[in-house]
N, C-alpha and C. Protein backbone atom coordinates (compact mmCIF):
# COMPACT_ATOMS: atom_id res chain seq x y z
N UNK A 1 -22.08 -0.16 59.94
CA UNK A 1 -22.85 0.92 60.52
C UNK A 1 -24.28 0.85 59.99
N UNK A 2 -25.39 1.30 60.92
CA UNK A 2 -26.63 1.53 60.33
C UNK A 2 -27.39 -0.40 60.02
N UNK A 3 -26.48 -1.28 60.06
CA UNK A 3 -26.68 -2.71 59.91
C UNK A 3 -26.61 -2.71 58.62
N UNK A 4 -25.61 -2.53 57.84
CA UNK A 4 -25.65 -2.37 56.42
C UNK A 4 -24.45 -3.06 56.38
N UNK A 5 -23.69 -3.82 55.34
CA UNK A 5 -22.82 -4.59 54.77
C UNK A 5 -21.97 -3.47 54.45
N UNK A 6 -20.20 -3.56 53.77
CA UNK A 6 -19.91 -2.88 53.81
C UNK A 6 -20.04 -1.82 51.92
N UNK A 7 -19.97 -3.34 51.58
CA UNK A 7 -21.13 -2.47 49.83
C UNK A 7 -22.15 -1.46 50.20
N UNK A 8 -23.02 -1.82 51.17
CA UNK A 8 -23.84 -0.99 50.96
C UNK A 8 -24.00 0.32 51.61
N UNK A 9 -22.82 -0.04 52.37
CA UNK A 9 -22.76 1.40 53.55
C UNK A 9 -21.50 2.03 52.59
N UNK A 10 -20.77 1.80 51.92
CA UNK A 10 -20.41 2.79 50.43
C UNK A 10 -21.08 3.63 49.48
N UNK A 11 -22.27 2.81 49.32
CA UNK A 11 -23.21 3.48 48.62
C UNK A 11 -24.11 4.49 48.90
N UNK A 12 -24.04 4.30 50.46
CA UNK A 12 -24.93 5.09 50.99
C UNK A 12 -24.27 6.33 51.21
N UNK A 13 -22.58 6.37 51.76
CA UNK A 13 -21.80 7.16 52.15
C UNK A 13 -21.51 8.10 50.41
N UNK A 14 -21.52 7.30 49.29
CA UNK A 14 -21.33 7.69 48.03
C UNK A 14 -22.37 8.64 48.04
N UNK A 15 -23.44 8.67 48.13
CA UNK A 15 -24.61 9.45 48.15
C UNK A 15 -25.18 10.46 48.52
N UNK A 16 -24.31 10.21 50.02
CA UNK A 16 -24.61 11.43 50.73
C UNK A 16 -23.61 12.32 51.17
N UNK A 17 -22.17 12.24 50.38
CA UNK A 17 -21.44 12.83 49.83
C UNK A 17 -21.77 13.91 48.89
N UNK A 18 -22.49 12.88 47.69
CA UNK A 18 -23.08 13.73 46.47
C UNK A 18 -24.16 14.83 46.81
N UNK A 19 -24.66 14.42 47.80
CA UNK A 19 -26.13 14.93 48.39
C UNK A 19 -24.78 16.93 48.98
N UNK A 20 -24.18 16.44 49.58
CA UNK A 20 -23.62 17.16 50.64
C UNK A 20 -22.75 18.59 49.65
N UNK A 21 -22.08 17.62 48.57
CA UNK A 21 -21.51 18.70 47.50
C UNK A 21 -23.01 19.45 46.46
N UNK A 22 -23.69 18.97 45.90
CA UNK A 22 -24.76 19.78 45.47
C UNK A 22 -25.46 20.51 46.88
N UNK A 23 -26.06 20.43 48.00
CA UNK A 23 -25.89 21.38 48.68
C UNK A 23 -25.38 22.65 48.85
N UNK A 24 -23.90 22.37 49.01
CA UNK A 24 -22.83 23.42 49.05
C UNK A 24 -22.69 24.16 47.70
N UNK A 25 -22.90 23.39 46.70
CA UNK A 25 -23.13 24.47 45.30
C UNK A 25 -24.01 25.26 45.73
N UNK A 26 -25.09 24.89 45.68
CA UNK A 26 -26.41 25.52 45.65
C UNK A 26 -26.58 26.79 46.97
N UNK A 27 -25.95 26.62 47.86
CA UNK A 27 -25.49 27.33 49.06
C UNK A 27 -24.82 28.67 48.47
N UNK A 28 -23.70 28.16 48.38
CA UNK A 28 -22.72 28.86 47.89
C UNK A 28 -23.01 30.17 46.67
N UNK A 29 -24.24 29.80 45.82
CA UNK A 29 -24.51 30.50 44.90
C UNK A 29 -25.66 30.99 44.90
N UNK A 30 -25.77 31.24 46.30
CA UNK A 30 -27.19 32.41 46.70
C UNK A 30 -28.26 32.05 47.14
N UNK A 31 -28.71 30.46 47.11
CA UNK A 31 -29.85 30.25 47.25
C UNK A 31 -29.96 29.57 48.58
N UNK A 32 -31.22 30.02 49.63
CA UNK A 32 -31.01 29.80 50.79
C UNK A 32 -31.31 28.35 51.25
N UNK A 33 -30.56 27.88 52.25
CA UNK A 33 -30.87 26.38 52.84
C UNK A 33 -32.29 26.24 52.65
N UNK A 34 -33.04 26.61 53.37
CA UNK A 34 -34.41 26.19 54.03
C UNK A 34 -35.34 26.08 52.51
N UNK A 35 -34.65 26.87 51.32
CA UNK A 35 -35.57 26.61 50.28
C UNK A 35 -35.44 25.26 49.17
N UNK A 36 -33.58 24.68 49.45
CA UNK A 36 -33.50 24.33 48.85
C UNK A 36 -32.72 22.95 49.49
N UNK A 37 -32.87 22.33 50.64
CA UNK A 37 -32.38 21.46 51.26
C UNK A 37 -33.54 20.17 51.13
N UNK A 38 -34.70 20.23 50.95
CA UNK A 38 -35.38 19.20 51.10
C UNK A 38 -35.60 18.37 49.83
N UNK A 39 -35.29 19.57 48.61
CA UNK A 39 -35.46 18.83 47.61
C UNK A 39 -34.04 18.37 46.93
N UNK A 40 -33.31 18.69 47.70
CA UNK A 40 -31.78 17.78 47.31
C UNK A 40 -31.35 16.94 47.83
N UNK A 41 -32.41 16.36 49.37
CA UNK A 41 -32.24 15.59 50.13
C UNK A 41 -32.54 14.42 49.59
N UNK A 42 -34.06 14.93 49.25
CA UNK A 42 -35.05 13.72 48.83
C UNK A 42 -34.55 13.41 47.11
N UNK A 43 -33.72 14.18 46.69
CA UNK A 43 -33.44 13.39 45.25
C UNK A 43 -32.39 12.86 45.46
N UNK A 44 -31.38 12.93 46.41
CA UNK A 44 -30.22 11.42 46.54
C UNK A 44 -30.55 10.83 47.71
N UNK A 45 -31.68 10.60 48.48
CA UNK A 45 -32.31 9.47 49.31
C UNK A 45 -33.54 8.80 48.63
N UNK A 46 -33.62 8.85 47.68
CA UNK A 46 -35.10 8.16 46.91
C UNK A 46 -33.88 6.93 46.31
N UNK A 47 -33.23 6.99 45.53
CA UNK A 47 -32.36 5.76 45.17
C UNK A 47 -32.51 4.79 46.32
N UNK A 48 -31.66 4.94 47.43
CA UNK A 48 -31.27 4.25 48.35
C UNK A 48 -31.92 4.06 49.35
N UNK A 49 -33.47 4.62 49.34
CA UNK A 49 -34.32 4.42 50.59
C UNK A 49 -34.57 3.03 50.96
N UNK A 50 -34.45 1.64 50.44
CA UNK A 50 -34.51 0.76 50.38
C UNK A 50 -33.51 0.52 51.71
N UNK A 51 -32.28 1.14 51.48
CA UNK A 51 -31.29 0.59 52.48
C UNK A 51 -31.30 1.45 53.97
N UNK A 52 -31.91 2.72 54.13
CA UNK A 52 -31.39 3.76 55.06
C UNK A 52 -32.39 4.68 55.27
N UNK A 53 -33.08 5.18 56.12
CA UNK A 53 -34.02 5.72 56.44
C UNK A 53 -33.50 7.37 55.79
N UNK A 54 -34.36 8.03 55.80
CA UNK A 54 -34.25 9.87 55.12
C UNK A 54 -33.65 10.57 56.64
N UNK A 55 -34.05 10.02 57.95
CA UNK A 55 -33.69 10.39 58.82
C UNK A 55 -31.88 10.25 58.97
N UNK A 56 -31.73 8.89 59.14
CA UNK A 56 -30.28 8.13 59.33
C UNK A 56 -29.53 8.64 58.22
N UNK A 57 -30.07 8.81 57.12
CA UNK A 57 -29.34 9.51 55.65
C UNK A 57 -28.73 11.45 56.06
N UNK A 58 -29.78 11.98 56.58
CA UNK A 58 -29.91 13.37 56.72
C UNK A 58 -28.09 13.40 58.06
N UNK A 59 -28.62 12.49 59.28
CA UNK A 59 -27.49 12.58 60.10
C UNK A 59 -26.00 11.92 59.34
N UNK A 60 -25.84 11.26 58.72
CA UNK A 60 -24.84 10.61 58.23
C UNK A 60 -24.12 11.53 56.89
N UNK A 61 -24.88 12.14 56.37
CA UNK A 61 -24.62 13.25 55.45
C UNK A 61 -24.10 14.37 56.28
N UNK A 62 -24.60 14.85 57.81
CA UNK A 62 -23.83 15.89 58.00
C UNK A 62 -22.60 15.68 58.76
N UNK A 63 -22.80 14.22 59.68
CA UNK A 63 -21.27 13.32 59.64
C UNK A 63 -20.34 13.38 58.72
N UNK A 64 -20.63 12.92 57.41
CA UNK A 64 -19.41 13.07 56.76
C UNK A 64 -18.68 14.52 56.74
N UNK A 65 -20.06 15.63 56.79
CA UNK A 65 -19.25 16.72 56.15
C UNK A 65 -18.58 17.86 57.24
N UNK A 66 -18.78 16.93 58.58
CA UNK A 66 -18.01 17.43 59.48
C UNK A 66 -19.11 18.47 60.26
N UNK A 67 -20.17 18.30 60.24
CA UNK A 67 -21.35 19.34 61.08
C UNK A 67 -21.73 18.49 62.23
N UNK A 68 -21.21 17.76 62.90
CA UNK A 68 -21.59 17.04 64.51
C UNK A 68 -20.41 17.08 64.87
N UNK A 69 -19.96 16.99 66.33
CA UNK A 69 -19.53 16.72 67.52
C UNK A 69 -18.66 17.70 67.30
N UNK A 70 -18.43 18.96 67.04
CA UNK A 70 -17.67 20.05 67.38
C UNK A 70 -18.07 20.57 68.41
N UNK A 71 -16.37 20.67 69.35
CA UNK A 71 -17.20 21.54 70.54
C UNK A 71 -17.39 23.26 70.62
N UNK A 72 -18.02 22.81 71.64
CA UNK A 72 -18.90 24.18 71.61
C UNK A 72 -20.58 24.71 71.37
N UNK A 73 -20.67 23.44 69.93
CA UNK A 73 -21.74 23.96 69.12
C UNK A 73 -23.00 23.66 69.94
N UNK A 74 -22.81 23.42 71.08
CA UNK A 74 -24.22 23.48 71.44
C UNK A 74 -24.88 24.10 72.24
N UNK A 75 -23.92 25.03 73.08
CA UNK A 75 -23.82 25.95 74.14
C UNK A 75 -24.63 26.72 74.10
């Protein structure tokens, strides 16, 4: 996926896992998305920017965590 090997599309998926659970802490304990999403983005996509764009990282992070292709959500 993304033209990545499969090492490296682990690493990337490793990441934006990690990216996806500090989120949800940080969510979870009062503090709002919009204040605190860009700078948890950009500190587990600075490692790996080499391999995966901040864009392709941002969609693949909410892939894993199950926020695309539900129906309905776009109605």
């Amino acid at each position: 996926m993304f033209g990545l090997n499969e090492a490296e599309y682990n690493i990337v998926k490793r990441a934006a896992k990690e990216c996806m659970k500090d989120l949800k802490v940080e969510v979870t304990s009062g503090n709002k998305y919009d204040h605190i999403a860009a700078g948890i983005i950009t500190k587990h996509h600075t490692p790996i920017s080499t391999l995966i764009t901040r864009t392709k990282f941002v969609w693949l992070a909410g892939y894993i965590a199950g926020r695309w292709g539900k129906p309905g959500e776009y109605e």
